[in-house]
Protein backbone atom coordinates (compact mmCIF):
# COMPACT_ATOMS: atom_id res chain seq x y z
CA UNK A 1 -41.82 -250.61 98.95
CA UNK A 2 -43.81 -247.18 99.88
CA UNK A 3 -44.94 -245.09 96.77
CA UNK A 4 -48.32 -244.14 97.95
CA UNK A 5 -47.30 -240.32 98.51
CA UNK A 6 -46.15 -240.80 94.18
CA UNK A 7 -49.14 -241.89 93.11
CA UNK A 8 -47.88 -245.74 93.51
CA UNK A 9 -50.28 -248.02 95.06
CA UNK A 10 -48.06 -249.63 97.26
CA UNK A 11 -47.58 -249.22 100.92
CA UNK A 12 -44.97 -251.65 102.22
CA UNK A 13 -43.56 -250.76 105.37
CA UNK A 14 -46.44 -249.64 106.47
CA UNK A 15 -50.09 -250.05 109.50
CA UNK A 16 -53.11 -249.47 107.97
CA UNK A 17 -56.52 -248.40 109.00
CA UNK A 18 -58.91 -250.15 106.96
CA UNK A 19 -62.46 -249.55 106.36
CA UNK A 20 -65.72 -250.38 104.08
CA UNK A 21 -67.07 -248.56 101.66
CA UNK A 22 -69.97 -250.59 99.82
CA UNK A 23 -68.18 -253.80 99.91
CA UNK A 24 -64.83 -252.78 99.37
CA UNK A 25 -62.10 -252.02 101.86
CA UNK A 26 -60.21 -248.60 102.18
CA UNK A 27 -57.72 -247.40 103.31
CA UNK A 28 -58.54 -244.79 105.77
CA UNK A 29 -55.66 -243.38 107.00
CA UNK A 30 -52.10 -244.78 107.61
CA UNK A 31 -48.51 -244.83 109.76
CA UNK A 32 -45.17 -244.92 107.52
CA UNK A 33 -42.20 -244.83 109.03
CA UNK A 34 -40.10 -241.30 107.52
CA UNK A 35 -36.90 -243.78 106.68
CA UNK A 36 -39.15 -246.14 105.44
CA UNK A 37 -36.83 -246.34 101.69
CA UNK A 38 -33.92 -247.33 104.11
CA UNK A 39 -35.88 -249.86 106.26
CA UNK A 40 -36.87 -251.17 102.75
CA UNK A 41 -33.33 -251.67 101.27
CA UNK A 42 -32.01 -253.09 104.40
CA UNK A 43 -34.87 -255.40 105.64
CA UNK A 44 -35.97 -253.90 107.97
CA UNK A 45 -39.80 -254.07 107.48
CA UNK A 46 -42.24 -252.62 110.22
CA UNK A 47 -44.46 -255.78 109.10
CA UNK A 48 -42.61 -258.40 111.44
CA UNK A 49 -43.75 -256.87 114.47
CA UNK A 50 -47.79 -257.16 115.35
CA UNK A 51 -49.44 -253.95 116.48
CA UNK A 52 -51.40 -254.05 119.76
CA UNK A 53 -54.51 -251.78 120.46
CA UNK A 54 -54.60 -249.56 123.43
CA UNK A 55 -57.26 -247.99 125.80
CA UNK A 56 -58.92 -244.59 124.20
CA UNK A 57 -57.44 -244.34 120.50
CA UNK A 58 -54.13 -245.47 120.65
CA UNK A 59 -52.21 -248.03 118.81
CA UNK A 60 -48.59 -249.46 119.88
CA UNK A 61 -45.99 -251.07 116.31
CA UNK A 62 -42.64 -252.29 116.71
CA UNK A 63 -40.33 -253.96 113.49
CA UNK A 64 -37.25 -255.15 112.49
CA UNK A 65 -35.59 -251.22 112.97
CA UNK A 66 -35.55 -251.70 116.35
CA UNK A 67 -38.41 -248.96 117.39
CA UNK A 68 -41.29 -249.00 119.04
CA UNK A 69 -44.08 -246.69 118.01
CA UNK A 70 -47.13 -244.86 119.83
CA UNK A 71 -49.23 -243.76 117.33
CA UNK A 72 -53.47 -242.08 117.92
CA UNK A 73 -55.47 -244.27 115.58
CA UNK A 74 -57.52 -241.12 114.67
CA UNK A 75 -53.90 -239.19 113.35
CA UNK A 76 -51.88 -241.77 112.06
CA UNK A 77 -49.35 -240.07 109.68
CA UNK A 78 -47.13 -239.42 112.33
CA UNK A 79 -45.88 -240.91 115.82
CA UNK A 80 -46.88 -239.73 119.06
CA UNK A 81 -43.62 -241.12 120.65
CA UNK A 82 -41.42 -243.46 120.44
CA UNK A 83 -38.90 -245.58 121.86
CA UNK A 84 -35.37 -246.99 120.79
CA UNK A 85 -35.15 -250.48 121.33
CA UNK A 86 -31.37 -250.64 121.22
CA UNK A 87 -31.24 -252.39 117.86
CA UNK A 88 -33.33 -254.98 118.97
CA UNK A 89 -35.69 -255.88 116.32
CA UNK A 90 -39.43 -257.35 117.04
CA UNK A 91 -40.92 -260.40 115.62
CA UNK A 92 -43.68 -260.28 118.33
CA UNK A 93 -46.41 -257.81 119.40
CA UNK A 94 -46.81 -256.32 122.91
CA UNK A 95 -49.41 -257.13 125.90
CA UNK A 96 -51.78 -254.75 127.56
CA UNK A 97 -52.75 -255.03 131.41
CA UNK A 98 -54.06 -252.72 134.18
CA UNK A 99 -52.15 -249.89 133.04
CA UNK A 100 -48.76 -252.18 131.98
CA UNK A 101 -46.95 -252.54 128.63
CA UNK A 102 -45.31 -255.93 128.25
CA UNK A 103 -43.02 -256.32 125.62
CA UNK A 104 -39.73 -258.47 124.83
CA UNK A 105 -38.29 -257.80 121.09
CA UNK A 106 -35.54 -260.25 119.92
CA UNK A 107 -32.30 -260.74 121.86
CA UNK A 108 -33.78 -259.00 125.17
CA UNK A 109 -35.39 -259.11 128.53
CA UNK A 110 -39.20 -258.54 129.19
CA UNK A 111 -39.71 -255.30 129.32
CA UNK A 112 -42.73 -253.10 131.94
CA UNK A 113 -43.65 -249.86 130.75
CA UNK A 114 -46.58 -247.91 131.95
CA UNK A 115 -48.96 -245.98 129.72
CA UNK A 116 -51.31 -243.65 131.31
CA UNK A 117 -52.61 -240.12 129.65
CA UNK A 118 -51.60 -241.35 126.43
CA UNK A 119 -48.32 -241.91 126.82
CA UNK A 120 -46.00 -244.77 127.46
CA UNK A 121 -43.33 -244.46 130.23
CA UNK A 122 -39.60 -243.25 128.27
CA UNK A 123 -37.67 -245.83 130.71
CA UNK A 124 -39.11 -249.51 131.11
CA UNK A 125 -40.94 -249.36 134.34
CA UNK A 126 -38.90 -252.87 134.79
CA UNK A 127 -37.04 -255.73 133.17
CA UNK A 128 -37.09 -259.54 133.50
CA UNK A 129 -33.88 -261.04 134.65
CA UNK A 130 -33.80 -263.34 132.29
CA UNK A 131 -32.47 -262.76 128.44
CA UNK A 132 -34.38 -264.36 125.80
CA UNK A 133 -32.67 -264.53 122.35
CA UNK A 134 -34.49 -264.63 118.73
CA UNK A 135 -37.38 -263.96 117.98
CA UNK A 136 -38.34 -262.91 121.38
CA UNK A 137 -41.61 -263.71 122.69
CA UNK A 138 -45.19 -262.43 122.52
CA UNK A 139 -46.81 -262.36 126.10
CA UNK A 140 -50.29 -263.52 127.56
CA UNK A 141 -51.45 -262.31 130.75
CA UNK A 142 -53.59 -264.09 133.65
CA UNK A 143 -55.13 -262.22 136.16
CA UNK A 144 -57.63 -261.97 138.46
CA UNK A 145 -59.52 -258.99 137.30
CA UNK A 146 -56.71 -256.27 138.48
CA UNK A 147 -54.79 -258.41 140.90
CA UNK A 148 -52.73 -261.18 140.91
CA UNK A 149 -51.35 -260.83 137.29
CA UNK A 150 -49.30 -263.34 135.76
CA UNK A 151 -47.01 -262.77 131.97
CA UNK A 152 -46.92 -265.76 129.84
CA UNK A 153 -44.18 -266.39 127.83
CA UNK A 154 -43.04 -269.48 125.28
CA UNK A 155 -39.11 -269.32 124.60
CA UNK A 156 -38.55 -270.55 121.10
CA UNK A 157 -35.54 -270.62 118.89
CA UNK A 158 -33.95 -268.54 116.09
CA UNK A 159 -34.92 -269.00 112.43
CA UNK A 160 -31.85 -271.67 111.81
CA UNK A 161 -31.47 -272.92 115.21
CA UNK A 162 -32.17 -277.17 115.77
CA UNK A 163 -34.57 -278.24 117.50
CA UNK A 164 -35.17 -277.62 121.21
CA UNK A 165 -37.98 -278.12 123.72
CA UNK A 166 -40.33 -275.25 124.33
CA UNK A 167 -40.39 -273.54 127.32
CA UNK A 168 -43.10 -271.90 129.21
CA UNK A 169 -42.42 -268.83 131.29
CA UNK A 170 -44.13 -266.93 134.17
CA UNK A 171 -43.14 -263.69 135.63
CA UNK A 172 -44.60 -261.28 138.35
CA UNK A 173 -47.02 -259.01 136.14
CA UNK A 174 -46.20 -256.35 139.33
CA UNK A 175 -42.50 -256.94 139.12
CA UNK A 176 -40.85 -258.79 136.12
CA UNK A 177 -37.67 -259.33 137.43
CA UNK A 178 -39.49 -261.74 139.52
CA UNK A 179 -39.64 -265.29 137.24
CA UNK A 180 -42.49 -267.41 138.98
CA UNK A 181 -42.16 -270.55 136.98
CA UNK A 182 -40.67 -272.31 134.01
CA UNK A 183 -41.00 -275.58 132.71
CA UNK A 184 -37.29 -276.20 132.54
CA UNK A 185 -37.13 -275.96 136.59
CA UNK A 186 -38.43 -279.79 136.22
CA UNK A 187 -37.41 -280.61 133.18
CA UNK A 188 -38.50 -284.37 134.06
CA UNK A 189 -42.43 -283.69 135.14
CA UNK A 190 -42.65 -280.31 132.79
CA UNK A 191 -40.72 -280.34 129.67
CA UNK A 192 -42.87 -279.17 126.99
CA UNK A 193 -43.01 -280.88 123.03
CA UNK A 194 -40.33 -279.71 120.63
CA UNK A 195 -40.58 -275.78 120.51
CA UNK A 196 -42.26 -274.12 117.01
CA UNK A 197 -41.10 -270.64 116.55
CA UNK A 198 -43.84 -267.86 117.38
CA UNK A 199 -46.08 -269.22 119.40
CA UNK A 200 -48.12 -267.62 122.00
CA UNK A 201 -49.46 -269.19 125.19
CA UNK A 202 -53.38 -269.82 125.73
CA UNK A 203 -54.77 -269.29 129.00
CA UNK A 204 -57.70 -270.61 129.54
CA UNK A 205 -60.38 -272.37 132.43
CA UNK A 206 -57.15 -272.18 134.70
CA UNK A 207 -54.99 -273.66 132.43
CA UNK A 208 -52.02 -272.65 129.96
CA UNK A 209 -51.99 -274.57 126.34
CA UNK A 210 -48.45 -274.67 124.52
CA UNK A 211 -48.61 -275.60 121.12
CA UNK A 212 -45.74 -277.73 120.10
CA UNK A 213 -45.00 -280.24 117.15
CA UNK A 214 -47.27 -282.88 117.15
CA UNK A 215 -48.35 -281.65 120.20
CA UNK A 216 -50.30 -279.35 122.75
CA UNK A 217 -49.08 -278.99 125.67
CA UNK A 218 -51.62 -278.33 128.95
CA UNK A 219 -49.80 -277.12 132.37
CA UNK A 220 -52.26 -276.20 135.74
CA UNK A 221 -52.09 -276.47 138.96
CA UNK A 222 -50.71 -279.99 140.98
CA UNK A 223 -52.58 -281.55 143.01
């Protein structure tokens, strides 16, 4: 519940920019969506999306509502732009690399935009062939500085669904219709631990980590 603009104290539904004042935290400024009071009845809270940080002052939030905000972190109260996500809520937050916007809300592909100027692309720049279904995926990218990029992606399973293997994605950062790898392709060498919803590849020393139950998962190169 929003009642902040009442003289409430609450602001549900809503991104915050927070900052000290002695030792206390304020709030500085703040983005609420203008339907927020039907968002709130319906549950469809901004909160189950993360919000990603962009180059200059910019700040990208997606929720359950199905759209995907641009907001300038120095004039929060309203959006910049934003983009309809076809009903397709988010339970994930986007990626940032060499000019790209990855994304892939629930029940959809991966999704390219590009964001340059301040502004992201009104058409994905590109889509990954493959559908993912709830919640969607967070990405991680690998790259070599600004060549060679690689998006990371763990497919999970809806909120009721039984329990399934992870699997590890990896698409063409340049063209994300292009899947690279998954760890399904060899289900007998690569299969990954039984999947835990949410979780986000680690890249790291030229490996990728999947966190699993009971279990991390490390995947490199063969040799």
């Amino acid at each position: 519940m929003f009642d902040v603009t009442s003289g409430g104290l609450d602001y549900g539904d809503s991104l915050l920019k927070l900052g000290l004042e002695g030792h206390d935290l304020q709030v500085r400024d703040y983005f609420t969506p203008a339907d927020e009071k039907r968002l709130d009845s319906a549950d469809l809270d901004l909160g189950s999306g993360g919000p990603m940080l962009l180059p200059g002052h910019f700040v990208l939030i997606a929720g359950k509502s199905g759209k995907l905000y641009l907001l300038d972190r120095n004039r929060m109260r309203t959006s910049l732009q934003f983009y309809n996500l076809g009903g397709r809520g988010s339970y994930s937050a986007p990626a940032f690399w060499n000019g790209h916007v990855y994304f892939l809300p629930s029940e959809s592909r991966l999704w390219d935009f590009i964001f340059s100027n301040g502004h992201l692309t009104d058409r994905p720049n590109g889509n990954g062939a493959r559908k993912f279904g709830n919640p969607g995926a967070t990405p991680a990218i690998s790259a070599n500085g600004n060549t060679n990029g690689i998006v990371w992606l763990i497919e999970t399973k809806a909120w009721n669904g039984g329990d399934k293997p992870s699997i590890l994605h990896a698409f063409d950062a340049s063209n994300v219709a292009r899947e690279l790898y998954n760890s399904e392709e060899n289900s007998a060498r690569d299969r990954a631990g039984l999947t835990l919803r949410f979780t986000i590849p680690t890249v790291a020393n030229g490996r990728v980590y999947v966190g699993a139950k009971k279990e991390v998962d490390a995947y490199g190169p063969l040799h």
